[in-house]
N, C-alpha and C. Protein backbone atom coordinates (compact mmCIF):
# COMPACT_ATOMS: atom_id res chain seq x y z
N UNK A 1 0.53 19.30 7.53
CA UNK A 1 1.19 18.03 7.41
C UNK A 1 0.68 17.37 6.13
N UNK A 2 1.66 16.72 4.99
CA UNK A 2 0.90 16.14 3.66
C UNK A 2 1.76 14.52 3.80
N UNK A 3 1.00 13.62 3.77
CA UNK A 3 1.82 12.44 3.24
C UNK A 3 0.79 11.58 2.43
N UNK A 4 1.79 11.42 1.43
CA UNK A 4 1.41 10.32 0.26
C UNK A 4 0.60 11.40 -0.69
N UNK A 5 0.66 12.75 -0.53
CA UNK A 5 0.05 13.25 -1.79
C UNK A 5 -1.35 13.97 -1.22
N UNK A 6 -1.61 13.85 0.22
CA UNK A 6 -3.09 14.64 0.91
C UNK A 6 -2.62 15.18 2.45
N UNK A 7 -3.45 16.21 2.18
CA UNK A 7 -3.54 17.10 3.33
C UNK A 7 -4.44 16.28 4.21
N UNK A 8 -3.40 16.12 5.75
CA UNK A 8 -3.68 16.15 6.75
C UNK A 8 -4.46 16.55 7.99
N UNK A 9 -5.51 16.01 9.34
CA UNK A 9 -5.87 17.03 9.48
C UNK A 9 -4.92 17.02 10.85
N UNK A 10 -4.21 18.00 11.12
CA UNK A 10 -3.17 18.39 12.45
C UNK A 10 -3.56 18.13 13.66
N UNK A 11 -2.63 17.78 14.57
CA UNK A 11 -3.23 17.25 15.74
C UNK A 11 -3.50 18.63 16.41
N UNK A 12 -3.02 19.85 16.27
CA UNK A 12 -4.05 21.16 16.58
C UNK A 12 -5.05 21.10 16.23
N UNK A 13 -5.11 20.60 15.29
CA UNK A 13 -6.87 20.64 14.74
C UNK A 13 -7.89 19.66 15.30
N UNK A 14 -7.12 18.86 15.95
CA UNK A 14 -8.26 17.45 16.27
C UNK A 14 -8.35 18.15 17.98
N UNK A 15 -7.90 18.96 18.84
CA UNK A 15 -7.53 19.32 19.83
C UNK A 15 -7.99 18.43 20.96
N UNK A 16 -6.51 17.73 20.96
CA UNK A 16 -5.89 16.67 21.45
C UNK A 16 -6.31 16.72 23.01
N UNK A 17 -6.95 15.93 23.94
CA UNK A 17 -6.73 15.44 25.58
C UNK A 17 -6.43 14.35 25.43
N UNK A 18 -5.82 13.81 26.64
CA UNK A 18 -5.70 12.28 27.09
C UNK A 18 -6.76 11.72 26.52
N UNK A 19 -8.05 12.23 27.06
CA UNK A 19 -9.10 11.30 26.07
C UNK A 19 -9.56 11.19 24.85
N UNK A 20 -8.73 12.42 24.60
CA UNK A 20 -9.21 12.05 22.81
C UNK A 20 -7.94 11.49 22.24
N UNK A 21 -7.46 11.53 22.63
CA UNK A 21 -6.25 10.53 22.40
C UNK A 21 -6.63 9.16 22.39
N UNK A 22 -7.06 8.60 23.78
CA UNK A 22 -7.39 7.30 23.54
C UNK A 22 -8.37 7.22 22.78
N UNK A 23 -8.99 8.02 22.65
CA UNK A 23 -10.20 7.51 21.63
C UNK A 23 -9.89 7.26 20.13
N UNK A 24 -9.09 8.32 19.82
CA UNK A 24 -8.40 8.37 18.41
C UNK A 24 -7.85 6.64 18.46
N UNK A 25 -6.78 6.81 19.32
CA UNK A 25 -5.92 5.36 19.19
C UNK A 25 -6.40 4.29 19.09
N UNK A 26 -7.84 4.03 20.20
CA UNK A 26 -8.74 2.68 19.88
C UNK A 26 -9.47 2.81 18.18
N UNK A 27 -9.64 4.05 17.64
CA UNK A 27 -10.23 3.49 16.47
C UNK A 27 -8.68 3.18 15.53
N UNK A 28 -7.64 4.01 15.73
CA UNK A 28 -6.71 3.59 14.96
C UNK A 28 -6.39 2.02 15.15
N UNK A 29 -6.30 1.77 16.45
CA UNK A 29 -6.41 -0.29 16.60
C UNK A 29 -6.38 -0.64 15.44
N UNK A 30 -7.97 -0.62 15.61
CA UNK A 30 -9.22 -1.16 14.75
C UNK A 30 -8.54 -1.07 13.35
N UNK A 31 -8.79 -0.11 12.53
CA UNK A 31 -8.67 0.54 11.31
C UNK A 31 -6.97 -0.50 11.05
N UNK A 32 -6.21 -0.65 11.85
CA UNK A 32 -5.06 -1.20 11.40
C UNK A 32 -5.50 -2.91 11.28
N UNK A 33 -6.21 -3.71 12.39
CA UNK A 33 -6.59 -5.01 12.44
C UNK A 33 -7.57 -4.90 11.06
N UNK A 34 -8.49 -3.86 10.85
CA UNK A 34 -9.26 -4.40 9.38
C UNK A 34 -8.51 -4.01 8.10
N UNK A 35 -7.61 -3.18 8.19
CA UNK A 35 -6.87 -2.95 7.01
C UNK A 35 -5.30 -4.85 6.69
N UNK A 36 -5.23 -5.14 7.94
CA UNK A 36 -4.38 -6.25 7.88
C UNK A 36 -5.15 -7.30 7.52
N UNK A 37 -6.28 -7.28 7.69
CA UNK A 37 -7.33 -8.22 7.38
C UNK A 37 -7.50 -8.37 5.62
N UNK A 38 -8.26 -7.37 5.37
CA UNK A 38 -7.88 -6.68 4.04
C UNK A 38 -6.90 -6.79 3.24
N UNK A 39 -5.29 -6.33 3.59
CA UNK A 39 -4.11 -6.86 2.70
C UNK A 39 -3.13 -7.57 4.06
N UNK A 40 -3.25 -8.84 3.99
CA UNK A 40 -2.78 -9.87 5.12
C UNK A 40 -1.13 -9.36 5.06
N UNK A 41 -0.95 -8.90 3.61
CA UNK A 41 0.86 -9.20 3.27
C UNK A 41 1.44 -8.10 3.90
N UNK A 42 0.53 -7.03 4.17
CA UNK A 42 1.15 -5.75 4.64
C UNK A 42 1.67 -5.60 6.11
N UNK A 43 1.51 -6.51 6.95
CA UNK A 43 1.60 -6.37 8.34
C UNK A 43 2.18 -5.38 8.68
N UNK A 44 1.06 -4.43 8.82
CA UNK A 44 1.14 -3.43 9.29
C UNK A 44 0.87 -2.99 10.60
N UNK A 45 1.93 -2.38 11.40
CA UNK A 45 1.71 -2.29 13.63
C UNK A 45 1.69 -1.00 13.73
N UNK A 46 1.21 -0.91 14.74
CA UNK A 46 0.44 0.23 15.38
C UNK A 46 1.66 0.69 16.31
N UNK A 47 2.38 1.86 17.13
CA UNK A 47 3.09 1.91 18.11
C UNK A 47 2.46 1.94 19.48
N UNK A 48 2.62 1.65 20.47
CA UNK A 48 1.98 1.58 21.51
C UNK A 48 1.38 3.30 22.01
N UNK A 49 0.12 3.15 22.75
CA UNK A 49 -0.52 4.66 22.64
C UNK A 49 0.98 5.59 23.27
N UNK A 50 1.73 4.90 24.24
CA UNK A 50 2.75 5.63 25.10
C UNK A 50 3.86 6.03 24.43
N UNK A 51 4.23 5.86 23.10
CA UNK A 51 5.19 6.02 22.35
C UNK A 51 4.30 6.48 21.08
N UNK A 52 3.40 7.08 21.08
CA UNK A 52 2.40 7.58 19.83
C UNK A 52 2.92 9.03 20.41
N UNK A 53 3.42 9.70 19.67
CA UNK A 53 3.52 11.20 19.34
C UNK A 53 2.58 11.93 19.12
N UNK A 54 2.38 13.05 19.69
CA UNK A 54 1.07 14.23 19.24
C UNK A 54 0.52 14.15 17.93
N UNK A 55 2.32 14.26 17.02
CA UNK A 55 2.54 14.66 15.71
C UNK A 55 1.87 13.32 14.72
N UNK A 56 1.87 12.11 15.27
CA UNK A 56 1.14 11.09 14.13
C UNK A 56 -0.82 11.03 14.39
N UNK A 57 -1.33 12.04 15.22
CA UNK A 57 -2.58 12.00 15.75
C UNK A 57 -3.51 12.21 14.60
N UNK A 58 -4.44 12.20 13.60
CA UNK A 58 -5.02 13.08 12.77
C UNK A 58 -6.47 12.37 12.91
N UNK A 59 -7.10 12.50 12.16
CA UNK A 59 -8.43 12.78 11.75
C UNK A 59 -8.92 10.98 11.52
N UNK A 60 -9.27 10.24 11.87
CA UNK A 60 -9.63 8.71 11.59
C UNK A 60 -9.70 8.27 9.81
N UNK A 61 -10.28 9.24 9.10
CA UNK A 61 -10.66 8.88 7.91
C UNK A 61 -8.97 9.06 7.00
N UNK A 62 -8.26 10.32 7.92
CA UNK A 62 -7.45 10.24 7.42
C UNK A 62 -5.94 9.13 7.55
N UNK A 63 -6.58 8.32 8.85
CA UNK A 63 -5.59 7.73 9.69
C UNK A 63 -5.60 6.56 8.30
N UNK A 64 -7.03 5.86 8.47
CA UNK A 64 -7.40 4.78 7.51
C UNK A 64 -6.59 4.93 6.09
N UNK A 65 -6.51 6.11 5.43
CA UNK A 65 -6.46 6.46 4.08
C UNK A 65 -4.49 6.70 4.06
N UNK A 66 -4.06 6.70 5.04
CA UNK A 66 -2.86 6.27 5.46
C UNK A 66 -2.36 4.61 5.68
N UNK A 67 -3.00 4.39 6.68
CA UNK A 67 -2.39 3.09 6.41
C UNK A 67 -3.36 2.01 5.14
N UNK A 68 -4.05 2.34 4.48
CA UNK A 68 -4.11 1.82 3.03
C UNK A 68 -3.27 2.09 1.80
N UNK A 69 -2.67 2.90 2.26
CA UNK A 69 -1.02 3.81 1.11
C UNK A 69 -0.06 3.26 1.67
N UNK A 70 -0.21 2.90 3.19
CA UNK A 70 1.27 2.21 2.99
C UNK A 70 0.86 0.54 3.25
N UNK A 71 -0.20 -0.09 2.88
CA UNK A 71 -1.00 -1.48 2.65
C UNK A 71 -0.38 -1.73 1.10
N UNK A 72 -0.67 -0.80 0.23
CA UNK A 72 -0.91 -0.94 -0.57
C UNK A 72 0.14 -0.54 -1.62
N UNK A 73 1.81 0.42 -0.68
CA UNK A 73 2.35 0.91 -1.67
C UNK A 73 3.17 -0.13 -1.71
N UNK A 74 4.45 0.03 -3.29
CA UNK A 74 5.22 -0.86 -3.30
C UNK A 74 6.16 0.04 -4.28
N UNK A 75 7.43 -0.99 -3.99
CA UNK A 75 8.53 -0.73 -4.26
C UNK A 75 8.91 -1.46 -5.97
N UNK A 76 8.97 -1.07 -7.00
CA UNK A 76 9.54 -1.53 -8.24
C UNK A 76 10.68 -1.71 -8.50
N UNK A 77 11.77 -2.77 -8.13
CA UNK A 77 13.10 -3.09 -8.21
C UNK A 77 13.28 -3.56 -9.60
N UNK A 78 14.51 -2.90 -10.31
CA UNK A 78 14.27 -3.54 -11.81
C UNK A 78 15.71 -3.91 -11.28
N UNK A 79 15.93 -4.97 -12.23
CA UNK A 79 17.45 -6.03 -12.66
C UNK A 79 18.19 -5.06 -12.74
């Protein structure tokens, strides 16, 4: 899986239970409340753990380094 230009680490790779699931998801919370903290303008939401897909699960450092790319990306509209 690559987005924004870096390799991912797969939710095969994190090998996923219910509990590591929630565990993943409570630090993803987090990582989204201090990254909104950080860039206020980005309001950026989390989906609820019950509607979180296998497929968006990865690695915390990589979760963070995600939602700071999309904190931080922007769109250049010219006239």
């Amino acid at each position: 899986m690559t987005i924004f230009g870096g390799k991912l680490t797969s939710a095969e790779e994190l090998g996923l239970t219910q509990e590591k699931k929630e565990e993943l998801y409570e630090q993803y919370v987090k990582i989204v409340e201090e990254e909104n903290l950080q860039y206020p303008n980005s309001e950026i939401s989390i989906d609820s753990l019950a509607t979180f897909k296998d497929e968006y699960f990865m690695a915390p450092e990589d979760y963070k380094e995600f939602v700071i790319d999309l904190a931080t990306f922007s769109v250049l509209v010219e006239p």
